[in-house]
N, C-alpha and C. Protein backbone atom coordinates (compact mmCIF):
# COMPACT_ATOMS: atom_id res chain seq x y z
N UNK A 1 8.40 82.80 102.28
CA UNK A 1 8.69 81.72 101.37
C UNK A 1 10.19 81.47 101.35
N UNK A 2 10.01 80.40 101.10
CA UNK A 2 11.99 79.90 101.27
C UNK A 2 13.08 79.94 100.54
N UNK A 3 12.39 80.04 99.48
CA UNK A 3 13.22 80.23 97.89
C UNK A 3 13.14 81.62 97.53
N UNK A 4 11.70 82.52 97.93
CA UNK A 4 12.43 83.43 98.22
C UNK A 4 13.11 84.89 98.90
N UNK A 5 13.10 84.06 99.81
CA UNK A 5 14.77 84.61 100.50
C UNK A 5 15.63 84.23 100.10
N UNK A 6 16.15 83.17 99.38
CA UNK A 6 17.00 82.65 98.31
C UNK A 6 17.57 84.32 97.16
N UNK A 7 15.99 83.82 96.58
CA UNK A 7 15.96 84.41 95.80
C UNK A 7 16.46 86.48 95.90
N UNK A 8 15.99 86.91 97.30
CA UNK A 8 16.15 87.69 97.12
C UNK A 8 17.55 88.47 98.01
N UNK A 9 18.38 87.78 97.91
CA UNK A 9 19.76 87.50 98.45
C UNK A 9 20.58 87.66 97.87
N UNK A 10 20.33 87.19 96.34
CA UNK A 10 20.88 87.08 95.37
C UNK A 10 21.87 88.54 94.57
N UNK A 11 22.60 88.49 93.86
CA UNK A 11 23.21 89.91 93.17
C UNK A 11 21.82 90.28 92.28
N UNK A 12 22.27 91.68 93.49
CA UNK A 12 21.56 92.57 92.65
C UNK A 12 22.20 93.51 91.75
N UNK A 13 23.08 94.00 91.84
CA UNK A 13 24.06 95.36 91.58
C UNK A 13 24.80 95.14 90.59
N UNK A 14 25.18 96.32 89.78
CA UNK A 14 25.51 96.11 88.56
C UNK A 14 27.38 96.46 89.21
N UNK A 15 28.05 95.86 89.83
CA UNK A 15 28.99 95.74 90.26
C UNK A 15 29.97 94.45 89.81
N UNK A 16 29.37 93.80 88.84
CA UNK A 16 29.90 92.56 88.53
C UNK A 16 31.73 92.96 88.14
N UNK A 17 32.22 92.95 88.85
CA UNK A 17 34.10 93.13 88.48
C UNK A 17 34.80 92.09 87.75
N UNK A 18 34.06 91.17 87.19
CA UNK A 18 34.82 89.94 86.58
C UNK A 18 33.38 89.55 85.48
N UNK A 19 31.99 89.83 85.11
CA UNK A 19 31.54 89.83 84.76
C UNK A 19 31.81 89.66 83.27
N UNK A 20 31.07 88.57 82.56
CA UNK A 20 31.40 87.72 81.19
C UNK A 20 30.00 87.74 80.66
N UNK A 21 29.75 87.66 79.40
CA UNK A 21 28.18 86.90 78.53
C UNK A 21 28.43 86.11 78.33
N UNK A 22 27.32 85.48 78.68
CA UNK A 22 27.03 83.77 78.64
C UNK A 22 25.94 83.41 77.72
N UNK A 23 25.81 82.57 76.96
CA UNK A 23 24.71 82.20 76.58
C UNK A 23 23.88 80.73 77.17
N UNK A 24 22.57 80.63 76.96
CA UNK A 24 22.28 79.36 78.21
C UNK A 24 21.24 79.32 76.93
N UNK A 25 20.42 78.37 77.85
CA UNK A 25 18.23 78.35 77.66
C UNK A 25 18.87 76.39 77.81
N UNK A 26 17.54 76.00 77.54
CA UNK A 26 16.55 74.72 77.44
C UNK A 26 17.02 73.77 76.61
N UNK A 27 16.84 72.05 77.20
CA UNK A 27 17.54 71.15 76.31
C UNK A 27 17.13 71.11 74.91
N UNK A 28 16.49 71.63 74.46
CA UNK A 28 15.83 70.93 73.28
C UNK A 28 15.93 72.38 72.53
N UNK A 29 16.30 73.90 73.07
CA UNK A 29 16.63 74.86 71.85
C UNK A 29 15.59 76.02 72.10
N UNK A 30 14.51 75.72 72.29
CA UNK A 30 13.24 76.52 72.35
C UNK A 30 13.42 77.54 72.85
N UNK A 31 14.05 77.40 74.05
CA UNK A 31 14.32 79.20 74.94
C UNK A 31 15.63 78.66 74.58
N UNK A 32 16.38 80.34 74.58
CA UNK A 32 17.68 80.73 74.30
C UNK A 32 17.94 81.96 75.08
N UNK A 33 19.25 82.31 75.91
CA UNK A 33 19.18 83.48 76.16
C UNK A 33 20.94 84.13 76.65
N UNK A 34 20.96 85.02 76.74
CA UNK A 34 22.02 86.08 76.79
C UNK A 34 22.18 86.50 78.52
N UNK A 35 23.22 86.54 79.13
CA UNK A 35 23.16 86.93 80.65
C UNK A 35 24.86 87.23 80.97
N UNK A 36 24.80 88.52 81.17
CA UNK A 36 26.44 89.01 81.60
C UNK A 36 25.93 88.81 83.12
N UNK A 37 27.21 87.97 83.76
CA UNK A 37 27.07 87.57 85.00
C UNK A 37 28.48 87.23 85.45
N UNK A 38 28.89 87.24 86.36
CA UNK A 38 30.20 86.82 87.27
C UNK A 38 30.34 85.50 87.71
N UNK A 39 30.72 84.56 87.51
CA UNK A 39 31.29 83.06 87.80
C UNK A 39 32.29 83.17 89.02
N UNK A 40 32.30 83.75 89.22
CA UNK A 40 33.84 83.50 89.73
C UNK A 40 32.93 83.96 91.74
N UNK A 41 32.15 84.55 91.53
CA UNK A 41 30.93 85.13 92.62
C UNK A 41 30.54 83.57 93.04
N UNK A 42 30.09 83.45 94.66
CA UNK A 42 29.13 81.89 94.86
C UNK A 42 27.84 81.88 93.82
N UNK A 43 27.49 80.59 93.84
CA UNK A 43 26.64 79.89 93.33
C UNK A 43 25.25 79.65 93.85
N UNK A 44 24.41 79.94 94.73
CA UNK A 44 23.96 79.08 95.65
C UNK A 44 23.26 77.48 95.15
N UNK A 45 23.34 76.73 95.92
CA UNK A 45 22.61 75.16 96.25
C UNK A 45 21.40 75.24 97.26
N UNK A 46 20.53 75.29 96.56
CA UNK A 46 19.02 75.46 98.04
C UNK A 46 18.18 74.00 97.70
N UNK A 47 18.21 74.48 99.17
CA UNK A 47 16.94 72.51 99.45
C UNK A 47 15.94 72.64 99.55
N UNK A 48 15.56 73.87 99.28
CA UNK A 48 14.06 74.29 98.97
C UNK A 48 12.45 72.89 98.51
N UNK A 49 11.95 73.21 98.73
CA UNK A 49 11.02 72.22 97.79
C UNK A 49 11.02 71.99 96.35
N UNK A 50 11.54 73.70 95.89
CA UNK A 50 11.53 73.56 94.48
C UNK A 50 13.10 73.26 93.76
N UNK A 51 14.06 73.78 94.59
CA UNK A 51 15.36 73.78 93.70
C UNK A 51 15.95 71.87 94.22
N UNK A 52 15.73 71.77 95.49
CA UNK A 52 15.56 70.51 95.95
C UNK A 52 15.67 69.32 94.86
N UNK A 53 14.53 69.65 94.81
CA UNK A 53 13.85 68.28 93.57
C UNK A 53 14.91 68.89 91.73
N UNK A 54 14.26 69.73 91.47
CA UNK A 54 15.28 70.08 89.80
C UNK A 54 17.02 70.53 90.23
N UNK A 55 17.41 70.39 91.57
CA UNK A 55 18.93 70.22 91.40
C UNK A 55 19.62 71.70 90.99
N UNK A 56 19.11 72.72 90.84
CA UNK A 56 19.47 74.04 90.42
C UNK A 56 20.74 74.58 91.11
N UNK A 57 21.61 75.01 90.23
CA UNK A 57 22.65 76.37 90.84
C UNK A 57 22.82 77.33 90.66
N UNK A 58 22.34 78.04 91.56
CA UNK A 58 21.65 79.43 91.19
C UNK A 58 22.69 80.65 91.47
N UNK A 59 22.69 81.83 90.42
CA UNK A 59 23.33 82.82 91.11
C UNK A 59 21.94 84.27 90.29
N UNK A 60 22.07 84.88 90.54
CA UNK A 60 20.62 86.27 90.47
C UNK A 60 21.75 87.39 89.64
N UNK A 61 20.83 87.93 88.99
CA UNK A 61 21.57 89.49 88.18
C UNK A 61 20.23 90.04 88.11
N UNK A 62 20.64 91.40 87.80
CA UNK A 62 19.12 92.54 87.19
C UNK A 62 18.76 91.64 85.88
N UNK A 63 17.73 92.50 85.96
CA UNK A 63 16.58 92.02 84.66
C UNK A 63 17.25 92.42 83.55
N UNK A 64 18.46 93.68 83.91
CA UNK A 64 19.17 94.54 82.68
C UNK A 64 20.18 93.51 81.86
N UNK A 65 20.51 92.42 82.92
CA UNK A 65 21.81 92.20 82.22
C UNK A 65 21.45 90.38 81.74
N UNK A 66 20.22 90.54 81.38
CA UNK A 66 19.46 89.63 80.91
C UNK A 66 18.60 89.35 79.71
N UNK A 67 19.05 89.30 78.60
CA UNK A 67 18.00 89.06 77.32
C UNK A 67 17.79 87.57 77.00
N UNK A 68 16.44 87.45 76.68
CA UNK A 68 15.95 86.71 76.07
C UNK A 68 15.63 86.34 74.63
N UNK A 69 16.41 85.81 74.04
CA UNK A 69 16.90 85.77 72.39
C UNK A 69 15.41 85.07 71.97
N UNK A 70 14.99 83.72 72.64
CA UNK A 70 14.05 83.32 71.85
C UNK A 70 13.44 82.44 72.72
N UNK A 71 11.91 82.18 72.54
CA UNK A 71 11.27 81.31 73.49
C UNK A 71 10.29 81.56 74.81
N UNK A 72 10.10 83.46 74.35
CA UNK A 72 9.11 83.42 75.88
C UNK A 72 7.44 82.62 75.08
N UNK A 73 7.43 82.64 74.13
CA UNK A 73 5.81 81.89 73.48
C UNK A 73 6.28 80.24 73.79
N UNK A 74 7.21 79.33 74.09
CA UNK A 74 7.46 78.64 75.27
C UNK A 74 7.72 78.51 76.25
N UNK A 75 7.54 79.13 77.13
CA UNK A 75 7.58 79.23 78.49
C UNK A 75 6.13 78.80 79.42
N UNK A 76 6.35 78.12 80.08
CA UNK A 76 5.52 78.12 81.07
C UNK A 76 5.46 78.44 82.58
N UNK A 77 4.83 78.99 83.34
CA UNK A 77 5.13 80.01 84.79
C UNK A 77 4.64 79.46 85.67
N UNK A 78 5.31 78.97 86.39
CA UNK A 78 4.97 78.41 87.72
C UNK A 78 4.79 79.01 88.89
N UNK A 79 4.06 79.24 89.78
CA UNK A 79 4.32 80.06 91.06
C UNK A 79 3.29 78.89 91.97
N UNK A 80 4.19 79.10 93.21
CA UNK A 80 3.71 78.26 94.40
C UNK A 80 4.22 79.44 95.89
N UNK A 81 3.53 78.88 96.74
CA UNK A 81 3.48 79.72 98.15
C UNK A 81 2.74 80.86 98.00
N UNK A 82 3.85 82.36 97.56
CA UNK A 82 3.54 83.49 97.85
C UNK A 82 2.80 83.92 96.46
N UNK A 83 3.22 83.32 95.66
CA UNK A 83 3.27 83.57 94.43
C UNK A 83 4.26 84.98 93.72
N UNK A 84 5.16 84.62 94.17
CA UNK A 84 6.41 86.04 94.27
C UNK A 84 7.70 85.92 92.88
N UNK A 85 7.63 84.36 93.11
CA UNK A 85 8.75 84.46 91.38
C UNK A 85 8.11 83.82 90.40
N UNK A 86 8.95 83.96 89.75
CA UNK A 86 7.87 83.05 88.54
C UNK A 86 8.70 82.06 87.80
N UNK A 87 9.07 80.83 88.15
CA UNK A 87 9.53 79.69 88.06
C UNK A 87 8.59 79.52 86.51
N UNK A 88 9.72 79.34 85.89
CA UNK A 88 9.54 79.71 84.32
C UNK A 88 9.91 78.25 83.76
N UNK A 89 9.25 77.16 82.83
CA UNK A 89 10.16 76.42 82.47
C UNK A 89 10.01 75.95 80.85
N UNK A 90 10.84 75.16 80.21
CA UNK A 90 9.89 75.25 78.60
C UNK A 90 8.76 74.22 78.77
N UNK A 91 7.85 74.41 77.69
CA UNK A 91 7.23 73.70 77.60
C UNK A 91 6.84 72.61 76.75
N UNK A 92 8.56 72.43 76.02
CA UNK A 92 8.38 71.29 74.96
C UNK A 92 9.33 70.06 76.00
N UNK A 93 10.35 71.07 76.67
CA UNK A 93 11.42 69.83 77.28
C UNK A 93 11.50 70.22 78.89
N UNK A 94 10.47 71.01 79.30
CA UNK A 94 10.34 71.06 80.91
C UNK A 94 11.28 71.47 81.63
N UNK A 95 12.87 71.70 81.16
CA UNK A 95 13.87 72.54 81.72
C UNK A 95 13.21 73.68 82.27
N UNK A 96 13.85 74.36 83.67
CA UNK A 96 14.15 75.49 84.21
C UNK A 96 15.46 76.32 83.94
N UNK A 97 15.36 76.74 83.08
CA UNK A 97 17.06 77.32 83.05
C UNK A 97 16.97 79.25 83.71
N UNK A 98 15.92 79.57 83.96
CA UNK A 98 16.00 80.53 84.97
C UNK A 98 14.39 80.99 85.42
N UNK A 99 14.78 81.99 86.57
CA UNK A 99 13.26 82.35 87.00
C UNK A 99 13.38 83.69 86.91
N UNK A 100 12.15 84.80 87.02
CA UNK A 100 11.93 85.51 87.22
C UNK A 100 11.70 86.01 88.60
N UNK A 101 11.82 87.29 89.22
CA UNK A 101 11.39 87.85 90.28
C UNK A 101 11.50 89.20 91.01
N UNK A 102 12.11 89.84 92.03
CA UNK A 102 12.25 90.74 92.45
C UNK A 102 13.20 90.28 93.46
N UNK A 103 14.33 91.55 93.53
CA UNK A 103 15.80 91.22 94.31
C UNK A 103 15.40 91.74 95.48
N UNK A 104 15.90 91.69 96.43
CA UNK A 104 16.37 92.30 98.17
C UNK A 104 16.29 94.18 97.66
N UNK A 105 16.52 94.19 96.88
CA UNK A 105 16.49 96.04 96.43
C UNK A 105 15.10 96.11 95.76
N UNK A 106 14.42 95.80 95.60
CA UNK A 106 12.87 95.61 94.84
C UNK A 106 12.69 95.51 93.28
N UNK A 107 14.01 95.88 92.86
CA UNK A 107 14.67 95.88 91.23
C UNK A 107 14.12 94.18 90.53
N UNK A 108 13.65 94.11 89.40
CA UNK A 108 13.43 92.99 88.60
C UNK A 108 14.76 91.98 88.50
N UNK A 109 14.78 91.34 89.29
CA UNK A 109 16.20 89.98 88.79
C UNK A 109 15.71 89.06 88.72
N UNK A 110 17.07 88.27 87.89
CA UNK A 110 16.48 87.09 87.38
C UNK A 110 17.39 86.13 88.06
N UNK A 111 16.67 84.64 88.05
CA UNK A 111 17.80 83.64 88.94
C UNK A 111 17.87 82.94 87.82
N UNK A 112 19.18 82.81 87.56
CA UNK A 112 20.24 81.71 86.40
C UNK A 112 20.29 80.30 86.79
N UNK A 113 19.86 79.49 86.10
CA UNK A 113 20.64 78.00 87.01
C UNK A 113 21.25 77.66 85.82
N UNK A 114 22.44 77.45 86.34
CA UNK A 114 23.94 77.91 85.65
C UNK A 114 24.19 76.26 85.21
N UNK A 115 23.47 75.59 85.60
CA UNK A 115 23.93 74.21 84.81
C UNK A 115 22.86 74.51 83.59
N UNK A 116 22.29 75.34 83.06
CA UNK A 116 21.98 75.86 81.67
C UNK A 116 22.61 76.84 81.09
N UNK A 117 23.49 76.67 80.96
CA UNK A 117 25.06 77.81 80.93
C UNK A 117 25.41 76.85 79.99
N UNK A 118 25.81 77.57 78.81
CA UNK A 118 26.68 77.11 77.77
C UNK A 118 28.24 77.09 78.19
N UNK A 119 28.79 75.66 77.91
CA UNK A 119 30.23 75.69 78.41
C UNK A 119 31.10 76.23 79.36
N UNK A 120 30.06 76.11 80.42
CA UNK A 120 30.13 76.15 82.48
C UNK A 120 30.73 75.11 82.57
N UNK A 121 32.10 74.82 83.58
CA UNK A 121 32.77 74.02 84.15
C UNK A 121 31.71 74.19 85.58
N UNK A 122 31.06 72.80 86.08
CA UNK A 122 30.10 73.15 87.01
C UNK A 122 31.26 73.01 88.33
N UNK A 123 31.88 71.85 87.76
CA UNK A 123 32.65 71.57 88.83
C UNK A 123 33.82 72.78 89.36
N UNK A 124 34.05 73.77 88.77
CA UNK A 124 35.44 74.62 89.11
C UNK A 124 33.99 76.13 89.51
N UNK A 125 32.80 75.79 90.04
CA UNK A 125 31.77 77.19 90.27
C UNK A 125 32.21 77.27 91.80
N UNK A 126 32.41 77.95 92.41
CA UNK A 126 31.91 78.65 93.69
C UNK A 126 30.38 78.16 94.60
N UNK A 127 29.97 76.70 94.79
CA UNK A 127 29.03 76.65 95.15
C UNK A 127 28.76 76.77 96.87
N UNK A 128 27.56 77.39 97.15
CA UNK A 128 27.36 77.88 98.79
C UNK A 128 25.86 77.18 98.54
N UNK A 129 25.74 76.21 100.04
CA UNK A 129 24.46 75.59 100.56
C UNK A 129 24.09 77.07 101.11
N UNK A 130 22.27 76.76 100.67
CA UNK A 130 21.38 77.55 100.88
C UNK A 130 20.39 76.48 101.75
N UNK A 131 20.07 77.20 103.24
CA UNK A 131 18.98 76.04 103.60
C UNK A 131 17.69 76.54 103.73
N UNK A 132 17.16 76.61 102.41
CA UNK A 132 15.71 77.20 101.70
C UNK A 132 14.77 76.73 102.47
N UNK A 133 14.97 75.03 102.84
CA UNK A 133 13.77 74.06 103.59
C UNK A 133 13.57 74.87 105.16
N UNK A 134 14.60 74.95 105.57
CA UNK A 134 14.17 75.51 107.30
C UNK A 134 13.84 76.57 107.18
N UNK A 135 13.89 77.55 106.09
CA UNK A 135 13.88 79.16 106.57
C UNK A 135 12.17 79.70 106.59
C-alpha cells in the first residue's frame, strides 16, 4: 500500500532534539488533542489516493507522545487497501487531523497532518514530496 510506506517511514524514535507540544484536532472542536513533535524535522506531501485528494502534511511520532484530550466517541475509521492504518476523521465536520497505525519499527504511531496544528506557520514547515501514487 502506498500511504503506507508513507506511513511507515515516518519518525518513529523518541529522539525528537527540538521537540515542542502542540495542540491540534477538528474544525468544529469535537476531537482535540496533545502531540510533542519536532517542526523543524520534514513534513511529508504524498499523492497518494488518500492524502492526494484531503491535501495532508504529514509528519509520524509514537503513540506515546500522543494524547487524545477529547473526541474518540467522534471519530470515524476509515481503512482502504491493506487495511493497515486507520484514517480516522470526525464525524460532525469530516476533518482528518491524524491517523492511526504502525511505524517501520512495528511500535504504534500516529500520522499528524499538521495543517490541524494550532498556530503552525504552514508556510515556514520543512515540506518533502512523497510519491505515494507510484510506489
Amino acid at each position: 500500500m502506498t500511504y503506507g510506506r508513507a506511513f511507515r517511514s515516518g519518525v518513529t524514535g523518541s529522539d525528537m532534539s527540538e521537540s515542542k507540544t502542540y495542540s491540534g484536532g477538528c474544525h468544529c472542536g469535537a476531537v482535540r488533542y496533545e502531540v510533542e513533535l519536532d517542526l523543524t524535522k520534514p513534513v511529508i506531501s504524498c499523492n497518494c489516493s488518500m492524502c492526494g485528494r484531503v491535501g495532508s502534511l504529514l509528519t509520524f511520532v509514537p503513540a506515546a507522545n500522543f494524547k487524545l484530550l477529547q473526541g474518540e466517541d467522534s471519530l470515524t475509521d476509515y481503512q482502504f487497501n491493506k487495511h493497515v492504518i486507520h484514517h480516522v476523521f470526525c464525524n460532525t465536520c469530516g476533518i482528518k487531523s491524524f491517523a492511526r497505525g504502525k511505524g517501520r519499527d512495528g511500535g504504534d504511531t500516529v500520522a499528524i497532518n499538521t495543517r490541524c496544528l494550532d498556530g503552525v506557520e504552514l508556510d515556514k514547515l520543512n515540506v518533502t514530496a512523497y510519491d505515494g501514487k507510484n510506489k
